[in-house]
C-alpha atoms as a PDB file:
ATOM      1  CA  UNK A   1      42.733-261.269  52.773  1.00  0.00           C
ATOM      2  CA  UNK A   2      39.030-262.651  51.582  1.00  0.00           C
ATOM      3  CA  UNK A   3      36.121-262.318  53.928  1.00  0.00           C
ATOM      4  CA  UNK A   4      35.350-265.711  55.661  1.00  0.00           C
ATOM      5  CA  UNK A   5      32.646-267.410  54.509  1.00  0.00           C
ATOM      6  CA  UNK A   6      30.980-268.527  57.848  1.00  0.00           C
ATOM      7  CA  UNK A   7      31.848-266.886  61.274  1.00  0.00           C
ATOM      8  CA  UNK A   8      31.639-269.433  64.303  1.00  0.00           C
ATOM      9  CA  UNK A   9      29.607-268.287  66.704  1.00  0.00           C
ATOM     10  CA  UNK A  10      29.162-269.416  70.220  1.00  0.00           C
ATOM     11  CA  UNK A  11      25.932-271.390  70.986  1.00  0.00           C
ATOM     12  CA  UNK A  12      24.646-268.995  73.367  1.00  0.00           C
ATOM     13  CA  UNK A  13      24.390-266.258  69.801  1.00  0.00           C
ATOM     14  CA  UNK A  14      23.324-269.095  67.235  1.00  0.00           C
ATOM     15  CA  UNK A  15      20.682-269.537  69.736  1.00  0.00           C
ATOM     16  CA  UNK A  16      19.677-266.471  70.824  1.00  0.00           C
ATOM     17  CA  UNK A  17      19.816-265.586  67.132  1.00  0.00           C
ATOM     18  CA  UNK A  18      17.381-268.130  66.060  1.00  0.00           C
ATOM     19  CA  UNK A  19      15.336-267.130  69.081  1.00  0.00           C
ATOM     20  CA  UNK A  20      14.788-263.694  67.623  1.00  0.00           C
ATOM     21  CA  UNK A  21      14.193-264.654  64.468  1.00  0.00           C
ATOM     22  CA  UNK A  22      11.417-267.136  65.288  1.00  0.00           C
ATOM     23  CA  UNK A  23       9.906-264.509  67.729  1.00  0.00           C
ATOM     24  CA  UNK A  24      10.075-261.633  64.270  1.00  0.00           C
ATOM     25  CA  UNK A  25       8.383-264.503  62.228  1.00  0.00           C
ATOM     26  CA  UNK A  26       5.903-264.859  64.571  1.00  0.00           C
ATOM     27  CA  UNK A  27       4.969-261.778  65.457  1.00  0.00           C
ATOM     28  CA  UNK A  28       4.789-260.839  62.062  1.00  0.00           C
ATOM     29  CA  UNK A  29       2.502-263.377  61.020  1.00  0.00           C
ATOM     30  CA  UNK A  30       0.052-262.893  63.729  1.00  0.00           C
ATOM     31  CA  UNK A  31       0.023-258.604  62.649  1.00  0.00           C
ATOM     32  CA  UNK A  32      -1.068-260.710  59.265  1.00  0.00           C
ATOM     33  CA  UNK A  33       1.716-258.653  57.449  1.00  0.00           C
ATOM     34  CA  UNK A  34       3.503-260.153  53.949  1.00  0.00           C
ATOM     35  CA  UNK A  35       7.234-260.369  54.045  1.00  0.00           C
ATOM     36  CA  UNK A  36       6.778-257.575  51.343  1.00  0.00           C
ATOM     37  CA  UNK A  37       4.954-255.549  53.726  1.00  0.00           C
ATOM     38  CA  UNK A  38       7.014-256.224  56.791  1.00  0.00           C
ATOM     39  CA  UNK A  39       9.870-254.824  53.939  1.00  0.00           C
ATOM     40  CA  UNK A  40       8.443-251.839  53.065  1.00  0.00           C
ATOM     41  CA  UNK A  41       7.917-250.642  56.158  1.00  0.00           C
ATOM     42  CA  UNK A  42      11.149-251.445  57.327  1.00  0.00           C
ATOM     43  CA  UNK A  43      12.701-249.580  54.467  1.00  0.00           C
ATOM     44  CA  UNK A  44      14.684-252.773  53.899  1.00  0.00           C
ATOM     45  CA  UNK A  45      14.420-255.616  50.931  1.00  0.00           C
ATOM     46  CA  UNK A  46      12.274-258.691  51.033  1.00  0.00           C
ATOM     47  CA  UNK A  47      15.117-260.704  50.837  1.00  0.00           C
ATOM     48  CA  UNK A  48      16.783-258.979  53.752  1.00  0.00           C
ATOM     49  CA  UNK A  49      13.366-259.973  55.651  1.00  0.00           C
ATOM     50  CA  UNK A  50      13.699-263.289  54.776  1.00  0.00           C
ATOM     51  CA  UNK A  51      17.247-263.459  55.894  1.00  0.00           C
ATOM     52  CA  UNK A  52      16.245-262.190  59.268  1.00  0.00           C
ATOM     53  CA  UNK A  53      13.445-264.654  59.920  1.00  0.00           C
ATOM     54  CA  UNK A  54      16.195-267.148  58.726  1.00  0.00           C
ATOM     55  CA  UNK A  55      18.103-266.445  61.323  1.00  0.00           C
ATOM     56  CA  UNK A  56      21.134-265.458  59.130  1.00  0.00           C
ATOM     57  CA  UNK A  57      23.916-263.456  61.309  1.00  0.00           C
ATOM     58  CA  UNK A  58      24.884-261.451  58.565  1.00  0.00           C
ATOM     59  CA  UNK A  59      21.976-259.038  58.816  1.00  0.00           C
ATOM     60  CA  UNK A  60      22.304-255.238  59.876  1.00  0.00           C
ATOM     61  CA  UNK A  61      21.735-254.987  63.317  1.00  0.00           C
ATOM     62  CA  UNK A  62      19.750-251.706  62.729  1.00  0.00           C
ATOM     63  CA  UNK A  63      17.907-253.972  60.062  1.00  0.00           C
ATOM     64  CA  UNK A  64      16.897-256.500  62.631  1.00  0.00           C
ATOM     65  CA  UNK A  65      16.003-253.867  65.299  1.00  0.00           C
ATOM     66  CA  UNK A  66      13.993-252.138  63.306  1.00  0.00           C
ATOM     67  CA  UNK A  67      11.963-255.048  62.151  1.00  0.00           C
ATOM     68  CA  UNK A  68      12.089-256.338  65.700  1.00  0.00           C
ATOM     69  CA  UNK A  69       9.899-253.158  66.636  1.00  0.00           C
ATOM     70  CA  UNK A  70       7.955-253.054  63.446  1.00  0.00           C
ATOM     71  CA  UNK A  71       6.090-256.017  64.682  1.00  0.00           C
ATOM     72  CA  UNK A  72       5.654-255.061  68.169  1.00  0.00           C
ATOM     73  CA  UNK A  73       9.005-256.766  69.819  1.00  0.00           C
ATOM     74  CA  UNK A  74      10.139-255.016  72.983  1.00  0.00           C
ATOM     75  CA  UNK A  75      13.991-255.247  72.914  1.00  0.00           C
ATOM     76  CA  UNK A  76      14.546-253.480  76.453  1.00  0.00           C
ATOM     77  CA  UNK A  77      12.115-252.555  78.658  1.00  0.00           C
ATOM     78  CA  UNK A  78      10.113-248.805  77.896  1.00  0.00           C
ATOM     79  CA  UNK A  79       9.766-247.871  81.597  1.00  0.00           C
ATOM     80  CA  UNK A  80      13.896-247.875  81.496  1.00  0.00           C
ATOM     81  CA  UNK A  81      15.532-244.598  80.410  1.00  0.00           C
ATOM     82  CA  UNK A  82      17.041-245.353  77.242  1.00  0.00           C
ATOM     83  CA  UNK A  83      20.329-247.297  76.289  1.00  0.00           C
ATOM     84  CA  UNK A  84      22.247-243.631  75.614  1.00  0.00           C
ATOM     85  CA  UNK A  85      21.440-241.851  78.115  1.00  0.00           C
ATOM     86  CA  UNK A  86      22.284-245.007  80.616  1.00  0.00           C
ATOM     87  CA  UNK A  87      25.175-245.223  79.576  1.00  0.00           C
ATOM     88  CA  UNK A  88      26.165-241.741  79.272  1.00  0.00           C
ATOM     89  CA  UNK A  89      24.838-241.774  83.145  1.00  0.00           C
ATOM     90  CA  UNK A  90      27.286-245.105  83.842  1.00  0.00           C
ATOM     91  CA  UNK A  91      30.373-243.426  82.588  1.00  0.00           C
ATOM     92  CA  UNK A  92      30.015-246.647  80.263  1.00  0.00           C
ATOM     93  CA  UNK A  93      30.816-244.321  77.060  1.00  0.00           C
ATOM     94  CA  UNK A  94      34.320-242.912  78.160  1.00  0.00           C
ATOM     95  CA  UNK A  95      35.319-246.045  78.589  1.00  0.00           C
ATOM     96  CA  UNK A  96      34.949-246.930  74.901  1.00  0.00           C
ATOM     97  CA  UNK A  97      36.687-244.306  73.640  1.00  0.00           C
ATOM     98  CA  UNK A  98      40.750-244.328  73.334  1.00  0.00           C
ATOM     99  CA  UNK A  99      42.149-241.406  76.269  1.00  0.00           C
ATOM    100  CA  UNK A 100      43.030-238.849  73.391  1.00  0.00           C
ATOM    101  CA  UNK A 101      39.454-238.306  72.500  1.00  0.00           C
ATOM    102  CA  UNK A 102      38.575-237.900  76.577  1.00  0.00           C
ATOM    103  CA  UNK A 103      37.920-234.684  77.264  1.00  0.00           C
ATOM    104  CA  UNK A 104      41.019-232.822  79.576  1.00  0.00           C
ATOM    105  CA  UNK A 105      40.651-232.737  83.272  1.00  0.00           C
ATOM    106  CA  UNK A 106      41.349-229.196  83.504  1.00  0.00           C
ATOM    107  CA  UNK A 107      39.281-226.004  82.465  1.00  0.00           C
ATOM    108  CA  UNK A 108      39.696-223.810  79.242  1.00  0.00           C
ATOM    109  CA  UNK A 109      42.769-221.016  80.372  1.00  0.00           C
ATOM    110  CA  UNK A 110      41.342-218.170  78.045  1.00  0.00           C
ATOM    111  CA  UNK A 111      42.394-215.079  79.609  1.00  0.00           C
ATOM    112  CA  UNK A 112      45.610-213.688  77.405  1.00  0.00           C
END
């Protein structure tokens, strides 16, 4: 089976998509750093750069993140504790995982 060439995406993603990527261009741009620089920093390619400020949905997540934050753009709010530990705190995290991987209601029986 080939990989699709496009991947529909709901309005509400294109646009918050594009959002993001207008808000990385900008940002960048008024920090007066090069697409290039923006790169290197990043760890990432200049082309992957310019794919991001595209708006191109086919970008690491990580890749956009960390760009996001290169240039000063506050994804979730600092004064928040942080994503892991809220959800580890919710409960949010055993619910991902299948019920084999859950760890056993009872205790460890280790006396032979």
């Amino acid at each position: 089976m080939s990989k699709p060439e496009t991947r529909a995406l709901s309005p509400y993603s294109r646009d918050a998509l594009s959002l993001l990527a207008q808000m990385i261009r900008r940002a960048r741009i008024e920090r007066g750093l090069t697409v290039q620089e923006l790169a290197d920093r990043a760890g990432v390619s200049r082309g992957l750069i310019q794919r991001i400020e595209r708006g191109d949905p086919g970008c690491a997540i990580g890749a956009v993140f960390e760009a996001a934050a290169i240039v000063g753009i506050r994804l979730f709010d600092a004064d928040q504790p942080t994503m892991a530990v809220h959800l580890a705190a919710s409960g949010a995290t055993l619910a991902l995982l299948p019920k084999t991987v859950r760890p056993s209601g009872g205790g460890v029986k280790d006396d032979f």
